[in-house]
N, C-alpha and C. Protein backbone atom coordinates (compact mmCIF):
# COMPACT_ATOMS: atom_id res chain seq x y z
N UNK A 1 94.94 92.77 101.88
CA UNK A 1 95.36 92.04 103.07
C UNK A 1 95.33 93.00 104.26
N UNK A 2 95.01 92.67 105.40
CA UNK A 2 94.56 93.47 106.41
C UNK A 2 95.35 92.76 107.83
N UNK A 3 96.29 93.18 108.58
CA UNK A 3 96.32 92.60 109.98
C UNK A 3 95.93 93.18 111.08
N UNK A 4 95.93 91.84 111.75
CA UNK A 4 95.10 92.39 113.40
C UNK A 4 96.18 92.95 114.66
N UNK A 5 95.91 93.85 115.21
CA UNK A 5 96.90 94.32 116.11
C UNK A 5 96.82 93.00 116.62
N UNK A 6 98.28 92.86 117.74
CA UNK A 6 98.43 91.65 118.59
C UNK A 6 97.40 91.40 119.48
N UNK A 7 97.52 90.27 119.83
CA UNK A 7 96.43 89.75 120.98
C UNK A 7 97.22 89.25 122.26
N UNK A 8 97.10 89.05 123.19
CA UNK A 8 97.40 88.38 124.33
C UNK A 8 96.52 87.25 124.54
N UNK A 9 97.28 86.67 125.69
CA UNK A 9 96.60 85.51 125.85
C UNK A 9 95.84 86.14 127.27
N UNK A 10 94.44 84.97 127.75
CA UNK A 10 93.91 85.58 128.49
C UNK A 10 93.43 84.19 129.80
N UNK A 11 94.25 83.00 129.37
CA UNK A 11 94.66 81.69 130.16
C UNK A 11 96.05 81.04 129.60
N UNK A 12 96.45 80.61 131.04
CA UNK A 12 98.10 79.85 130.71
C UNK A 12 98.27 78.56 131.43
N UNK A 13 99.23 77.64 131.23
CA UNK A 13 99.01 76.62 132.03
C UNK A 13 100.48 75.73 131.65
N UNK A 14 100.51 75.35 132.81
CA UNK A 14 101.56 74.28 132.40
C UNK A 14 102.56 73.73 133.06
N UNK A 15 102.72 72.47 133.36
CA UNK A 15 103.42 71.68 134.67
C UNK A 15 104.96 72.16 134.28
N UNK A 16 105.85 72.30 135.81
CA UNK A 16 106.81 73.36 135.87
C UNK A 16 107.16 74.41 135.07
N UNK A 17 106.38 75.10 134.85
CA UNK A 17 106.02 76.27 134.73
C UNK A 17 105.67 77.47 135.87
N UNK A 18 106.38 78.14 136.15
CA UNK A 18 105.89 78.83 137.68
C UNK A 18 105.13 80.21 136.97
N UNK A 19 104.42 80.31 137.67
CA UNK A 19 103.38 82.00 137.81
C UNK A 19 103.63 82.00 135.77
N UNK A 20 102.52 80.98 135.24
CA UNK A 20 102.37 81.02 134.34
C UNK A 20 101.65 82.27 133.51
N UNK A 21 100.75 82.80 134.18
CA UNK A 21 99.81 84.08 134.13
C UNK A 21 100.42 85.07 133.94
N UNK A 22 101.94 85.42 134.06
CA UNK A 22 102.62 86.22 134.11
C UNK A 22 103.06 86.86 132.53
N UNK A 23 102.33 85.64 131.87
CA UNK A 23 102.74 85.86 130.19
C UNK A 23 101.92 86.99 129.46
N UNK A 24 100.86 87.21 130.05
CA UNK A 24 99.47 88.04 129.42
C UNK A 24 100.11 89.49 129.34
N UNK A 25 100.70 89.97 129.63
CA UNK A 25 101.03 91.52 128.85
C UNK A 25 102.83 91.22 129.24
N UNK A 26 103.60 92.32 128.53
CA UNK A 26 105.03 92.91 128.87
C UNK A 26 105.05 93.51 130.11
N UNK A 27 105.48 93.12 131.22
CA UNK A 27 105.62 93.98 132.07
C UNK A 27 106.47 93.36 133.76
N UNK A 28 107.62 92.95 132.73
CA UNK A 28 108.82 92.48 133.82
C UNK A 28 108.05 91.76 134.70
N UNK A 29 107.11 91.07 134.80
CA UNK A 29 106.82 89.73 135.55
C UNK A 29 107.11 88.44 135.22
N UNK A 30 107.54 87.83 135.33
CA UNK A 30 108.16 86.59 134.34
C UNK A 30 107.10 84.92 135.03
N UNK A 31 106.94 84.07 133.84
CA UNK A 31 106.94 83.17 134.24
C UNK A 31 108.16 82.08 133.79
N UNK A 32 108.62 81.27 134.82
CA UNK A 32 110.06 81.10 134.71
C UNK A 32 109.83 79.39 134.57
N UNK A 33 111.07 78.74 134.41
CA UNK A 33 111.22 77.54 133.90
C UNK A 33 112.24 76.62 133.48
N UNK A 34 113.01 75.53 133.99
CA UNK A 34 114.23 75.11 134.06
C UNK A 34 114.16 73.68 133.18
N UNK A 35 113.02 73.42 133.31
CA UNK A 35 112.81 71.68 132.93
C UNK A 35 112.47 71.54 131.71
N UNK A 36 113.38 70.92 130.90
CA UNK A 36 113.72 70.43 129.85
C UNK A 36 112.60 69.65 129.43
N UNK A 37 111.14 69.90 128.07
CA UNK A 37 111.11 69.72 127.48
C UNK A 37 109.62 70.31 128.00
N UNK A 38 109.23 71.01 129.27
CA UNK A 38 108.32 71.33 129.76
C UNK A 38 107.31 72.42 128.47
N UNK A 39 106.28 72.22 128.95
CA UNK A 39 105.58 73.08 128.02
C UNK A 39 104.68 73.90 128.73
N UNK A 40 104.29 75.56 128.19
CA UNK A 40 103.24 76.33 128.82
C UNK A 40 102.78 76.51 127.65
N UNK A 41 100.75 76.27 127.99
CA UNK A 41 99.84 76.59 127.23
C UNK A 41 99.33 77.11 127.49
N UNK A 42 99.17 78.65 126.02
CA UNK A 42 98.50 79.86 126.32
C UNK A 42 96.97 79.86 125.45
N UNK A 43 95.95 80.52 126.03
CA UNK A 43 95.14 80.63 125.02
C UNK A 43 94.64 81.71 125.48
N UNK A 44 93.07 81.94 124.85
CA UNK A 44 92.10 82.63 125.02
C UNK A 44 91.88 84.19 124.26
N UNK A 45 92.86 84.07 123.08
CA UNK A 45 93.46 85.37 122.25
C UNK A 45 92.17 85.72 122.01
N UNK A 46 91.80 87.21 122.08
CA UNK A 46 90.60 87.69 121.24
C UNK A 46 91.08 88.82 119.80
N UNK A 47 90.99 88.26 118.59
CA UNK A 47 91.62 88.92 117.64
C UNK A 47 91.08 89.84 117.35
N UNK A 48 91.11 91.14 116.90
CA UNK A 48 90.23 92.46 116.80
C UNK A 48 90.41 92.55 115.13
N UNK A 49 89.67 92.02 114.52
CA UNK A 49 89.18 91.77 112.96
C UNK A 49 88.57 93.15 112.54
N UNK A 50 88.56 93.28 111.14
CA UNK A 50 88.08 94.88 110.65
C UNK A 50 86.68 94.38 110.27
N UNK A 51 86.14 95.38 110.26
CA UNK A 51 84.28 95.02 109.83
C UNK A 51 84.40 94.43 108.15
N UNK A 52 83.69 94.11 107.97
CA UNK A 52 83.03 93.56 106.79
C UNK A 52 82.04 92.73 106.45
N UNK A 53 81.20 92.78 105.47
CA UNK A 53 80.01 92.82 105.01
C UNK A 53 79.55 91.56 105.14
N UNK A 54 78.55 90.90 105.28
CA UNK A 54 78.16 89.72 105.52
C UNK A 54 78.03 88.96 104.65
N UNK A 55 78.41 89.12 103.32
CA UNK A 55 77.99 87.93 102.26
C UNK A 55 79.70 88.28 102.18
N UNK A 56 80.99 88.63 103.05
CA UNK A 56 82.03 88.16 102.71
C UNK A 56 82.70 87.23 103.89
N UNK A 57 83.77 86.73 103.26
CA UNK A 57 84.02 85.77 104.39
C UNK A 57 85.91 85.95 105.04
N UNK A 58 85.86 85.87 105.87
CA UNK A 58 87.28 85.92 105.78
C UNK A 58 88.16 84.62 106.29
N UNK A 59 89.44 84.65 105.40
CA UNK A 59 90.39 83.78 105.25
C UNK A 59 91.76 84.32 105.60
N UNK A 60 92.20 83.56 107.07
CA UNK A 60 93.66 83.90 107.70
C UNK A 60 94.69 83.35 106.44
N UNK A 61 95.63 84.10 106.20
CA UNK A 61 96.87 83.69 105.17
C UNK A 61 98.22 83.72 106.16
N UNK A 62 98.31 83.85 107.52
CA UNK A 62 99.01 84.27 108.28
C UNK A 62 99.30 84.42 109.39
N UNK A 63 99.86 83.56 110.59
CA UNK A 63 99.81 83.83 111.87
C UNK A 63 101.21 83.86 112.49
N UNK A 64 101.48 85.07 113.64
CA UNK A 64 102.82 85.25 113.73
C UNK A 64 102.46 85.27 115.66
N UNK A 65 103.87 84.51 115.81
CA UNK A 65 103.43 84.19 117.20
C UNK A 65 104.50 84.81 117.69
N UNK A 66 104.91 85.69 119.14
CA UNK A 66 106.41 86.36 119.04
C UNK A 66 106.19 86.26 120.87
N UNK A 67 107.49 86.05 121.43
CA UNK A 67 108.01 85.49 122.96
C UNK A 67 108.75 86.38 123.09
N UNK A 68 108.55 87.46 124.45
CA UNK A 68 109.17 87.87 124.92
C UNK A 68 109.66 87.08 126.04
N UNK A 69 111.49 86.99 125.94
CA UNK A 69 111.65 86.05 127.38
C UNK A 69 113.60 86.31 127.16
N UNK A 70 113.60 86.22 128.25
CA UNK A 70 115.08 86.10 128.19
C UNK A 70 116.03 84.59 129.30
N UNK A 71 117.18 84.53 129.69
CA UNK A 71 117.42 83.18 130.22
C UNK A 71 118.43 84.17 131.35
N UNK A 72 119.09 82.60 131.94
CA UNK A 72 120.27 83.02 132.81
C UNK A 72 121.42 83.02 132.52
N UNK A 73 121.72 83.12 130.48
CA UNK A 73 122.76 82.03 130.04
C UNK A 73 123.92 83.02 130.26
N UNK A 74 125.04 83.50 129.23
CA UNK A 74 126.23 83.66 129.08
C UNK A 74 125.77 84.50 128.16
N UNK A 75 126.40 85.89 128.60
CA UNK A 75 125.94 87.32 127.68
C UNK A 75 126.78 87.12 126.54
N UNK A 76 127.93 87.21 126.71
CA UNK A 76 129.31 87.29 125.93
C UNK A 76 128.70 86.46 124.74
N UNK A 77 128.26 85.16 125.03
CA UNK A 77 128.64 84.07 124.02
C UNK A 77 126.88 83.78 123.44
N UNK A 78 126.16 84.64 123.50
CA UNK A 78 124.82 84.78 122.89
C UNK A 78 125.02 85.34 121.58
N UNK A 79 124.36 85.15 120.81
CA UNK A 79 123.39 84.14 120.75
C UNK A 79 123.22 82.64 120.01
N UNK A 80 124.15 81.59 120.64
CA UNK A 80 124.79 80.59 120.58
C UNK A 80 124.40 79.20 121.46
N UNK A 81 124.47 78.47 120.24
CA UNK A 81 124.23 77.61 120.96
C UNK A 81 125.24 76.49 122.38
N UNK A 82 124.54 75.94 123.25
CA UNK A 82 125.12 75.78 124.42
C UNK A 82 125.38 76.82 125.43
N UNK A 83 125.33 78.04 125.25
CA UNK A 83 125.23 79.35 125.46
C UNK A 83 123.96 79.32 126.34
N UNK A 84 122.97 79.05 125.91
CA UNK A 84 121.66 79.58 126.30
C UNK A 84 120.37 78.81 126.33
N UNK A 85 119.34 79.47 126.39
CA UNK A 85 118.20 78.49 126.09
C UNK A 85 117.53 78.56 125.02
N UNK A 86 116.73 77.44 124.27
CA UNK A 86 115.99 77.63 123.31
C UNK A 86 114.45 77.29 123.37
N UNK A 87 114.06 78.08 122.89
CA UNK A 87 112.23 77.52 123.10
C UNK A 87 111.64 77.28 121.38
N UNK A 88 110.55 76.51 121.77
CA UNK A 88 109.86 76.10 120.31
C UNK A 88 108.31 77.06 120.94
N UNK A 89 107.40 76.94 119.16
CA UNK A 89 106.37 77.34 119.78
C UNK A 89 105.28 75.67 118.59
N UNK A 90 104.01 75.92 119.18
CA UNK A 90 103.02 75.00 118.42
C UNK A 90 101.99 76.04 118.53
N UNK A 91 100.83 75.95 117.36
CA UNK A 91 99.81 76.69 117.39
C UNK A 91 98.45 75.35 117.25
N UNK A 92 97.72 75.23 117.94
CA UNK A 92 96.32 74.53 117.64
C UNK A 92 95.16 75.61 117.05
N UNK A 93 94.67 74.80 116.52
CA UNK A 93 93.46 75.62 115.84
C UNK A 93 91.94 74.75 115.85
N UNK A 94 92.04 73.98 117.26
CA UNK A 94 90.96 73.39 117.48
C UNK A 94 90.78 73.14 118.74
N UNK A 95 91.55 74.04 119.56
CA UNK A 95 90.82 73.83 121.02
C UNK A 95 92.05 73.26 121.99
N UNK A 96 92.74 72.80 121.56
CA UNK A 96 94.10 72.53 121.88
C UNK A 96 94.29 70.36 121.74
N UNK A 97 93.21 69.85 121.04
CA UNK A 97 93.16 68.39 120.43
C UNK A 97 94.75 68.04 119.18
N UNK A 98 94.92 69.03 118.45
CA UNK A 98 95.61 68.64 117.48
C UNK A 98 96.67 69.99 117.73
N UNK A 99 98.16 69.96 117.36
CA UNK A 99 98.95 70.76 117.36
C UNK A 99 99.81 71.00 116.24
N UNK A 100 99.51 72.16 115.16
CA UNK A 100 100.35 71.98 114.07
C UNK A 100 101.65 72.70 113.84
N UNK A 101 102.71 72.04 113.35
CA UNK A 101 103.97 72.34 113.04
C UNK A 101 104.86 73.00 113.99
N UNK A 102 105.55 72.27 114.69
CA UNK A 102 106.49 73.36 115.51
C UNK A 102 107.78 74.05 115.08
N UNK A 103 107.69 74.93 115.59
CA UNK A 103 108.41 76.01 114.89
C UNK A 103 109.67 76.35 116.31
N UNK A 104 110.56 76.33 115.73
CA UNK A 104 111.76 76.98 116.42
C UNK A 104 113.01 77.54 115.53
N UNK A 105 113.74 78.18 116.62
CA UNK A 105 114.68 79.08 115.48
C UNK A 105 115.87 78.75 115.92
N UNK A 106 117.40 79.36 114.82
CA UNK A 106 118.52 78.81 115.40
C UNK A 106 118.82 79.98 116.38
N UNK A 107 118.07 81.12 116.97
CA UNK A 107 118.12 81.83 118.16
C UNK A 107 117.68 81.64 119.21
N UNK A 108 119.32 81.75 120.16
CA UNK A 108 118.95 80.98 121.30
C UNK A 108 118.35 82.63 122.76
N UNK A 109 118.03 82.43 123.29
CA UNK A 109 117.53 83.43 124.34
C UNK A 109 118.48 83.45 125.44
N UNK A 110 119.05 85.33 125.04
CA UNK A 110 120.01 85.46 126.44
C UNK A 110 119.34 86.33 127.58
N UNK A 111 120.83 86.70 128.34
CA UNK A 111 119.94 87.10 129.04
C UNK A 111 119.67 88.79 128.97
N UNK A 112 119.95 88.93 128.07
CA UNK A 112 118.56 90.69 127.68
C UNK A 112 117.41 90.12 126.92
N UNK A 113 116.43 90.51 127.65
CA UNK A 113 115.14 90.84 127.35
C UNK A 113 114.61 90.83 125.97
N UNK A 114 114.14 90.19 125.08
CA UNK A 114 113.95 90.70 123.90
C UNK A 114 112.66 90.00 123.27
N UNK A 115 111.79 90.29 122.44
CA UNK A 115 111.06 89.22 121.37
C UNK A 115 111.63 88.50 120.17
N UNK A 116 110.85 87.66 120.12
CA UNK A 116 111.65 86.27 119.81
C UNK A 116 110.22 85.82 118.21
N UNK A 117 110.15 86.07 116.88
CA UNK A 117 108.79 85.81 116.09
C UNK A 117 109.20 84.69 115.77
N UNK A 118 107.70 83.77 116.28
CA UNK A 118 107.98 82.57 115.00
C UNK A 118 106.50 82.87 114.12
N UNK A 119 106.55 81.52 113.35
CA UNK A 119 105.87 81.79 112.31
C UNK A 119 105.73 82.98 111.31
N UNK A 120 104.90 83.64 111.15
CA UNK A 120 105.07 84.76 110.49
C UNK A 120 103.50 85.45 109.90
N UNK A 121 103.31 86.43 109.32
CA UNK A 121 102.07 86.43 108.67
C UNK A 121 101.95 85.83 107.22
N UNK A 122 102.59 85.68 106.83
CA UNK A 122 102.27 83.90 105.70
C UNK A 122 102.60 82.81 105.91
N UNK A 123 102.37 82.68 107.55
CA UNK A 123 103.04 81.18 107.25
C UNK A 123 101.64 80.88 108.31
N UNK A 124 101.04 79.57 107.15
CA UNK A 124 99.90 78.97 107.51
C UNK A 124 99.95 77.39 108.74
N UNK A 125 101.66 77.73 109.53
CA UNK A 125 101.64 76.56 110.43
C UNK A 125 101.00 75.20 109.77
N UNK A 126 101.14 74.48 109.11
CA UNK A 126 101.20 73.55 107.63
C UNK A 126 99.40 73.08 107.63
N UNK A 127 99.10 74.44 107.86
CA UNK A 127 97.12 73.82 107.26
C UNK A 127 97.29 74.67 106.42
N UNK A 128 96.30 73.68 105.00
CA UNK A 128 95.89 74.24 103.71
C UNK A 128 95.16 75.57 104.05
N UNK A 129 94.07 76.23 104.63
CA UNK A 129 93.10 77.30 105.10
C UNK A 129 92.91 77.30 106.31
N UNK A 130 92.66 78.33 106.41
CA UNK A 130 92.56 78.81 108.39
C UNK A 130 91.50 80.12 107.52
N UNK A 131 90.27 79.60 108.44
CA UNK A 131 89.32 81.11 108.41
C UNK A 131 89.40 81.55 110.10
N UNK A 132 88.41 82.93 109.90
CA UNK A 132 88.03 83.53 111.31
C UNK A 132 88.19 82.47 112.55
N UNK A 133 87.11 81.55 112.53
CA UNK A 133 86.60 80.65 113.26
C UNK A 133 87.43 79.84 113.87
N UNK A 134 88.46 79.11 112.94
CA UNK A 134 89.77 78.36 113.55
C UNK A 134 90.53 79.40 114.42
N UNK A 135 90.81 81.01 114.39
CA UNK A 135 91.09 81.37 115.48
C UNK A 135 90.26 82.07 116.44
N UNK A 136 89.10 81.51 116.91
CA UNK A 136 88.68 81.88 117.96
C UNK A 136 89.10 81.68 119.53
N UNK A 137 88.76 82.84 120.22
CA UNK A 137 89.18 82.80 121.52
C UNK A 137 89.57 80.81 122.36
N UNK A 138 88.34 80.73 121.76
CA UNK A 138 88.20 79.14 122.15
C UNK A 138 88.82 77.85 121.44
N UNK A 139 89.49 78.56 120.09
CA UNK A 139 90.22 77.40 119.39
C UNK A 139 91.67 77.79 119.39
N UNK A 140 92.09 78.81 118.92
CA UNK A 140 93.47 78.89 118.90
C UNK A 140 94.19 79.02 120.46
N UNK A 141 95.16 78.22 120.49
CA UNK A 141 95.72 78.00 121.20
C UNK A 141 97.46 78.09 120.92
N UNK A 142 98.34 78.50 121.85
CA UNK A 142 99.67 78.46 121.66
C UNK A 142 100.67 77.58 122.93
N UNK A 143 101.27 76.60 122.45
CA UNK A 143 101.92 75.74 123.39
C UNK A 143 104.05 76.26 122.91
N UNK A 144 104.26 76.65 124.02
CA UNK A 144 105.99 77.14 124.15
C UNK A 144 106.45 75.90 124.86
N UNK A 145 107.56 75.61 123.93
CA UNK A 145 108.18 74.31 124.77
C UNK A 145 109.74 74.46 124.94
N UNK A 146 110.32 74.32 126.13
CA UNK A 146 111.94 74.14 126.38
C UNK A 146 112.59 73.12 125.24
N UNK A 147 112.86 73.85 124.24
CA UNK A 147 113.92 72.66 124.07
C UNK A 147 115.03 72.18 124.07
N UNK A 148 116.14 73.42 124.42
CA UNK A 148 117.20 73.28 124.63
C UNK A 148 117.75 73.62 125.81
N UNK A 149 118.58 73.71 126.57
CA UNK A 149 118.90 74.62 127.89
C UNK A 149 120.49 74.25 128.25
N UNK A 150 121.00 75.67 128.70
CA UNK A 150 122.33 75.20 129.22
C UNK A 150 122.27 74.64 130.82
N UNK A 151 123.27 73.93 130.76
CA UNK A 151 123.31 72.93 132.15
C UNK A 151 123.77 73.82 132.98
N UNK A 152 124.85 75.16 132.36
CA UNK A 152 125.04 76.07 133.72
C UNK A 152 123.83 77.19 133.84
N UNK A 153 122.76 77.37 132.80
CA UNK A 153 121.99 78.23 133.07
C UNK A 153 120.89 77.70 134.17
N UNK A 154 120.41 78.62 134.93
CA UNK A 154 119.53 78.08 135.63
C UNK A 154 117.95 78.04 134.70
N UNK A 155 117.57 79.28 134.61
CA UNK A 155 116.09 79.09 133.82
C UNK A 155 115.82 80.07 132.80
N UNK A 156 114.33 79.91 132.26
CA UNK A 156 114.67 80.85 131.12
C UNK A 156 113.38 81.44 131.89
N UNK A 157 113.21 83.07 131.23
CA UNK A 157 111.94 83.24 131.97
C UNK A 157 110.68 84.27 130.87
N UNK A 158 110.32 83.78 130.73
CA UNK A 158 109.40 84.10 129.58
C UNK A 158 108.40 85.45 130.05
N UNK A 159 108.00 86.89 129.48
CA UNK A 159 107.30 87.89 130.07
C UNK A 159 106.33 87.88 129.06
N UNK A 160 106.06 87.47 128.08
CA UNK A 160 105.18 87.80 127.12
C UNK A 160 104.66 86.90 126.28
N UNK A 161 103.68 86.31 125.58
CA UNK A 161 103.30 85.43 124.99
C UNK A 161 102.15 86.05 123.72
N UNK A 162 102.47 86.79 122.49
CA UNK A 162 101.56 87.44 121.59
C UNK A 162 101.28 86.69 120.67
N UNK A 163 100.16 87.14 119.53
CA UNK A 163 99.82 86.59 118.33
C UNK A 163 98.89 87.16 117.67
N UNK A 164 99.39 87.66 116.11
CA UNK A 164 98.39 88.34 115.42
C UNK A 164 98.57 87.41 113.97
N UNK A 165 97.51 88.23 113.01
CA UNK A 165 96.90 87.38 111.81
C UNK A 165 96.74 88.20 110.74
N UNK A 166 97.30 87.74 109.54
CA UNK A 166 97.00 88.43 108.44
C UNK A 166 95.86 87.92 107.63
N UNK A 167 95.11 88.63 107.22
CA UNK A 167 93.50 87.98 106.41
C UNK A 167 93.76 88.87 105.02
N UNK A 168 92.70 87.82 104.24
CA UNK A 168 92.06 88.18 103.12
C UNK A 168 90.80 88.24 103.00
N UNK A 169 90.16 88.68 102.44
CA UNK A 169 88.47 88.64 102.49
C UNK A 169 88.10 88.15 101.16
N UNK A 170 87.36 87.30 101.21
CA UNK A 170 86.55 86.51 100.36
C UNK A 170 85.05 86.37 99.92
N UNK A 171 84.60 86.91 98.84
CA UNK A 171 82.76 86.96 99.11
C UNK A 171 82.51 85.44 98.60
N UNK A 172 81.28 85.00 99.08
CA UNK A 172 81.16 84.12 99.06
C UNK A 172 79.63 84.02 98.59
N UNK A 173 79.40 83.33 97.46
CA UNK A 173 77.64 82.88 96.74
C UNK A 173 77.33 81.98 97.21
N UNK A 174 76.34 81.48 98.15
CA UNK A 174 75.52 80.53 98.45
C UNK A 174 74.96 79.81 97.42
N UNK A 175 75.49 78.41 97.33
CA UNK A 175 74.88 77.40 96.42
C UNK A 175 74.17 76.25 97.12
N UNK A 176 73.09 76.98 97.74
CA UNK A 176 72.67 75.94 98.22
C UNK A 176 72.88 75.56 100.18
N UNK A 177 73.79 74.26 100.14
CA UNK A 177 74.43 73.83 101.38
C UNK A 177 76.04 74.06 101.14
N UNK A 178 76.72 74.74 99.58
CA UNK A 178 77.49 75.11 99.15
C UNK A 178 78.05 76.39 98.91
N UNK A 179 79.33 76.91 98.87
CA UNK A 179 79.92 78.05 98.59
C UNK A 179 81.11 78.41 97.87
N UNK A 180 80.95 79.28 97.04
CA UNK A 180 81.75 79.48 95.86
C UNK A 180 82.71 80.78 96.85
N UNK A 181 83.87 80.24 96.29
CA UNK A 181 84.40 82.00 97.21
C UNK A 181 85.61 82.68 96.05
N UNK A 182 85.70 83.89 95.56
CA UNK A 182 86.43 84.41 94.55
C UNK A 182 87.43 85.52 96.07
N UNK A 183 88.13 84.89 95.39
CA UNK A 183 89.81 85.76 96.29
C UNK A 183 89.84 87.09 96.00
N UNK A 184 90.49 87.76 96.96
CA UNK A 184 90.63 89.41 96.69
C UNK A 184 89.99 90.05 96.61
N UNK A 185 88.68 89.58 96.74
CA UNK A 185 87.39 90.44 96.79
C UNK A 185 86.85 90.75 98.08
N UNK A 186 87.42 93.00 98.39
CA UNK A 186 87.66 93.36 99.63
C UNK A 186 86.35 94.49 99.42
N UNK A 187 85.76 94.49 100.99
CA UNK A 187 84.56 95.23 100.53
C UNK A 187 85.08 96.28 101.49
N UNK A 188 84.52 97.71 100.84
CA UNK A 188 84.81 98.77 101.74
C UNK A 188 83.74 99.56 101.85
């Protein structure tokens, strides 16, 4: 099993959402956000995959998505709910048409600065297989959504938006218009 350093995103978008662009690296720029149930969509990740041989194939077992962001809530009483804000994340793996499994945690975001992982590197966001291809620059996609917020906080403000992938490599025999693929088989 092999993972990919993180990726950034390299487009963002998303109605009330301010200075959405601000998500693409760590670096105390925030894109900020008050409205309850609003969503920002990131994409354009380029994953940096290890070489391997052309009659193998590779198969993601793993995608971990992690938010740097903090809120305006109540230091004292973090990390709690009513306290603070909460965000979900969704991952697409087709361009941003279909969105699978959203993921949120019972951690709510105060206000220090911190990363926030969902998913994980085994967790296949509820598709049976994910190869290379489902995360390409042009298919994977990541949608962050408000879902909770305190009524005395004003906003939450998000600095970072990452995502990396754990693989297996698979060789694969051409049968034809068909392919046989035997697991664990890593070429070096």
């Amino acid at each position: 099993m092999g993972t990919t350093p993180y990726a950034n995103p390299t487009s963002a978008s998303g109605a009330n959402w301010n200075n959405p662009t601000n998500v693409y690296t760590s670096n105390n720029s925030y894109s900020d956000c008050n409205t309850l149930n609003a969503q920002l969509v990131c994409g354009g990740f380029s994953f940096i995959w290890s070489v391997m041989s052309a009659d193998v194939k590779r198969k993601v077992i793993g995608v971990e998505v992690s938010i740097e962001a903090r809120s305006d809530g109540v230091l004292g009483l973090c990390p709690t709910r009513g306290s603070n804000h909460k965000l979900g994340v969704e991952c697409s793996f087709d361009g941003g048409s279909t969105w699978e499994s959203p993921q949120d945690t019972s951690i709510y975001y105060c206000p220090s600065e911190y990363y926030r992982t969902f998913g994980g590197l085994t967790y296949m966001w509820s598709r049976i297989i994910l190869f290379e291809d489902d995360l390409s620059s042009t298919n994977f996609k990541v949608r962050v959504e408000l879902l909770e917020k305190n009524k005395s906080a004003n906003k939450i403000y998000v600095d970072h938006v990452r995502a990396r992938c754990a693989d297996a490599f698979y060789r694969h025999v051409s049968l034809g218009t068909r392919y046989a693929y035997y697991d664990d088989i890593r070429v070096i």
